[in-house]
Protein backbone atom coordinates (compact mmCIF):
# COMPACT_ATOMS: atom_id res chain seq x y z
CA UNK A 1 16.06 13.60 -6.30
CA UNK A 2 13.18 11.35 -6.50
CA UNK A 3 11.77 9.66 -9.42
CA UNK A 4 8.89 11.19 -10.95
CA UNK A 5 6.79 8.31 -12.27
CA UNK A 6 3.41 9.20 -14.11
CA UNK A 7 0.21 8.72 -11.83
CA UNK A 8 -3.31 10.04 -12.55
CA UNK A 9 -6.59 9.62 -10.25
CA UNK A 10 -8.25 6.78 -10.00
CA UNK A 11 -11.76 6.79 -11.92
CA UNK A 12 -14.75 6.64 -9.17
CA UNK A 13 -16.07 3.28 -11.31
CA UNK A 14 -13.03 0.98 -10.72
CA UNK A 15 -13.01 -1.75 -8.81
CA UNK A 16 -9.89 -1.08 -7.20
CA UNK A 17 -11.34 2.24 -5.93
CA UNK A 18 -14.22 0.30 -4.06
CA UNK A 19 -11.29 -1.89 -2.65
CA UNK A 20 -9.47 1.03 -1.32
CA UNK A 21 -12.49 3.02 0.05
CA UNK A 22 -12.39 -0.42 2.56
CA UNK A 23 -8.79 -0.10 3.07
CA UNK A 24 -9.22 3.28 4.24
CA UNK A 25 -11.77 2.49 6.35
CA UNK A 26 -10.27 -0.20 7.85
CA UNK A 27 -7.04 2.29 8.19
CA UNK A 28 -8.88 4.55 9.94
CA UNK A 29 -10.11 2.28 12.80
CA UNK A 30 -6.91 0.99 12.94
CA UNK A 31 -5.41 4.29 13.74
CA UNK A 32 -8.55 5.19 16.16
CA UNK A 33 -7.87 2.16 17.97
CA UNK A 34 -3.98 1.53 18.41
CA UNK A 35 -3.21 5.93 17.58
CA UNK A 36 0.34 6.68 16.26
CA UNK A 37 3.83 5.98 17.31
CA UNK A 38 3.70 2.06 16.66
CA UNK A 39 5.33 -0.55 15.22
CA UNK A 40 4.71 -0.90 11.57
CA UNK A 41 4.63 -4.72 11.92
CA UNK A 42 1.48 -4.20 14.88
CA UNK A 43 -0.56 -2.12 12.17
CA UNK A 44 -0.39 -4.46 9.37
CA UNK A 45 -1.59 -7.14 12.07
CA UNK A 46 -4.54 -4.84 13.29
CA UNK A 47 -4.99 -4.24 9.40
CA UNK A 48 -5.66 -7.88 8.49
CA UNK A 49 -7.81 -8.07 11.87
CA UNK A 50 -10.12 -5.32 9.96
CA UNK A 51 -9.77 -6.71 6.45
CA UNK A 52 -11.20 -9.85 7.82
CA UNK A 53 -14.05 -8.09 9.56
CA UNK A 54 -14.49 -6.29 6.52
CA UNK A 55 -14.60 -9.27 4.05
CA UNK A 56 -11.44 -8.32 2.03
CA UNK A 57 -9.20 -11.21 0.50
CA UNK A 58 -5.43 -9.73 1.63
CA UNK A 59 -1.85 -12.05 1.39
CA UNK A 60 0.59 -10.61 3.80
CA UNK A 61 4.30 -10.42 3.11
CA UNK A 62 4.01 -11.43 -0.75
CA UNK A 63 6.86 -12.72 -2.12
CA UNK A 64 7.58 -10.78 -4.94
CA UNK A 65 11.44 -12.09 -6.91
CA UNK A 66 13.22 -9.66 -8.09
CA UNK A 67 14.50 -10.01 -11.99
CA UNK A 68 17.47 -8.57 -13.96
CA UNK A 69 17.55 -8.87 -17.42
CA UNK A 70 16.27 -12.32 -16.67
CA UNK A 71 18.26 -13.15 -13.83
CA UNK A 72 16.93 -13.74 -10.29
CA UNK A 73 18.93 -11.27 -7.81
CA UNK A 74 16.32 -11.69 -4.89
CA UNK A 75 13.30 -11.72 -3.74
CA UNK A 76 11.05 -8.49 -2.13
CA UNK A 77 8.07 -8.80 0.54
CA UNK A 78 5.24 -6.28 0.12
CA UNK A 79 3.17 -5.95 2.58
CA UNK A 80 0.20 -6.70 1.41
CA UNK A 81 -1.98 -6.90 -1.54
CA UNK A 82 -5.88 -6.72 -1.05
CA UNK A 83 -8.10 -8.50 -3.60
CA UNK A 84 -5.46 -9.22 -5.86
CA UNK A 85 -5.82 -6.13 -7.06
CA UNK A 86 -4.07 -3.42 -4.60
CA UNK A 87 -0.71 -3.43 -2.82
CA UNK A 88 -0.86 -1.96 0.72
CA UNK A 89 2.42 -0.90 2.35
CA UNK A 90 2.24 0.09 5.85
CA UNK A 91 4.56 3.04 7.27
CA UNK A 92 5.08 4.34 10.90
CA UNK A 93 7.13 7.49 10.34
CA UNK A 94 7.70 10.76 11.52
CA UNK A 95 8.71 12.47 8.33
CA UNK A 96 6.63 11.17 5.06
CA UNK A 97 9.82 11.27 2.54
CA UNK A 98 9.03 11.38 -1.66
CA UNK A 99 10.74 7.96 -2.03
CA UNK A 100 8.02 5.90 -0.57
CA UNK A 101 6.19 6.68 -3.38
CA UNK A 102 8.49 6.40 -5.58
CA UNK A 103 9.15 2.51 -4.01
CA UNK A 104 5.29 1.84 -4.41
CA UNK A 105 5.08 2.71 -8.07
CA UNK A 106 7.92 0.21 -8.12
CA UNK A 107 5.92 -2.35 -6.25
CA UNK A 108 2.78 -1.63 -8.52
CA UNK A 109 5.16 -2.23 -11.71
CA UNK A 110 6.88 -5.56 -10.87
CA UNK A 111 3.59 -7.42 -9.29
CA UNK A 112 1.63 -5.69 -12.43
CA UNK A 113 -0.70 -4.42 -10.18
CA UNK A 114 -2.53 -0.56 -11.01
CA UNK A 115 -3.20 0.35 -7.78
CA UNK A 116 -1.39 1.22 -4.31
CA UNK A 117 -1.79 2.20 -1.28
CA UNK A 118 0.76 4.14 1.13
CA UNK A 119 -0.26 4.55 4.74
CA UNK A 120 1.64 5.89 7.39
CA UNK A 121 0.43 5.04 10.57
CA UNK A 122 2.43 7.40 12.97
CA UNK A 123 0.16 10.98 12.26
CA UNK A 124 -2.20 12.41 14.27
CA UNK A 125 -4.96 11.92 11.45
CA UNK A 126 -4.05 8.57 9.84
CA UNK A 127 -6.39 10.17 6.90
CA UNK A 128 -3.43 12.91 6.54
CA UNK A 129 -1.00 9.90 6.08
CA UNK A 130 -2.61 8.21 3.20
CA UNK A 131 -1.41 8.38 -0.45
CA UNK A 132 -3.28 6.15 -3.11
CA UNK A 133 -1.27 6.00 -6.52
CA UNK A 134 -2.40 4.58 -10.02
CA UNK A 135 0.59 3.32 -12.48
CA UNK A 136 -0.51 4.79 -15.87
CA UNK A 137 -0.24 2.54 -18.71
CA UNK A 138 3.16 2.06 -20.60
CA UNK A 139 5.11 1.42 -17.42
């Protein structure tokens, strides 16, 4: 059973829905260029390839640690986070399974970031494959 964390839409007037109107976009050429059935590793390289044509700041493989009750147990990598402001993880999947989002909320809450993107590369529309998900405040 997945876990149901709140999300809500993300207002037309915030930055970080400017930021992932270009993500998209770069998404989508991404997919009409290289089409599904990838490696996930070859579309987040074809993805910073477009961010930079696009003029988007990205870091790739962010080093996020990972705390417990104040203790250090690891670290995580994200995939990426645009602007500062939005994480990116890239999927090549057959079957689009609850938990990923449930994994990004995560990601959103421990690099205090509102804003995420989930896009699964291996569809026939990449557009079909795209989930973007707002952490409500209070988590």
């Amino acid at each position: 059973m997945p876990i149901n964390y709140p999300v809500q839409k993300i207002p037309e007037d915030m930055p970080e829905n400017i930021i992932t109107q270009k993500i998209i976009k770069c998404a989508i050429e991404v997919h009409k260029q290289l089409g599904p059935g990838l490696l996930e590793s070859l579309y987040e390289n074809a993805l910073a390839v477009e961010f930079e044509i696009e003029g988007l700041k990205y870091r790739r493989q962010v080093e996020i640690p990972i705390l417990y009750k104040g203790r250090k147990l690891g670290e995580y990598r994200l995939d990426l986070i645009v602007d500062e402001m939005v994480v990116v993880e890239v999927k090549s999947v057959e079957r689009f399974d609850p938990v990923f989002e449930a994994q990004l909320l995560t990601y959103l809450r421990l690099t205090r970031k509102r804003v995420g993107l989930l896009v699964n590369f291996n569809t026939r529309l990449v557009k079909d494959g795209i989930k973007r998900l707002i952490l409500t405040q209070g988590n």
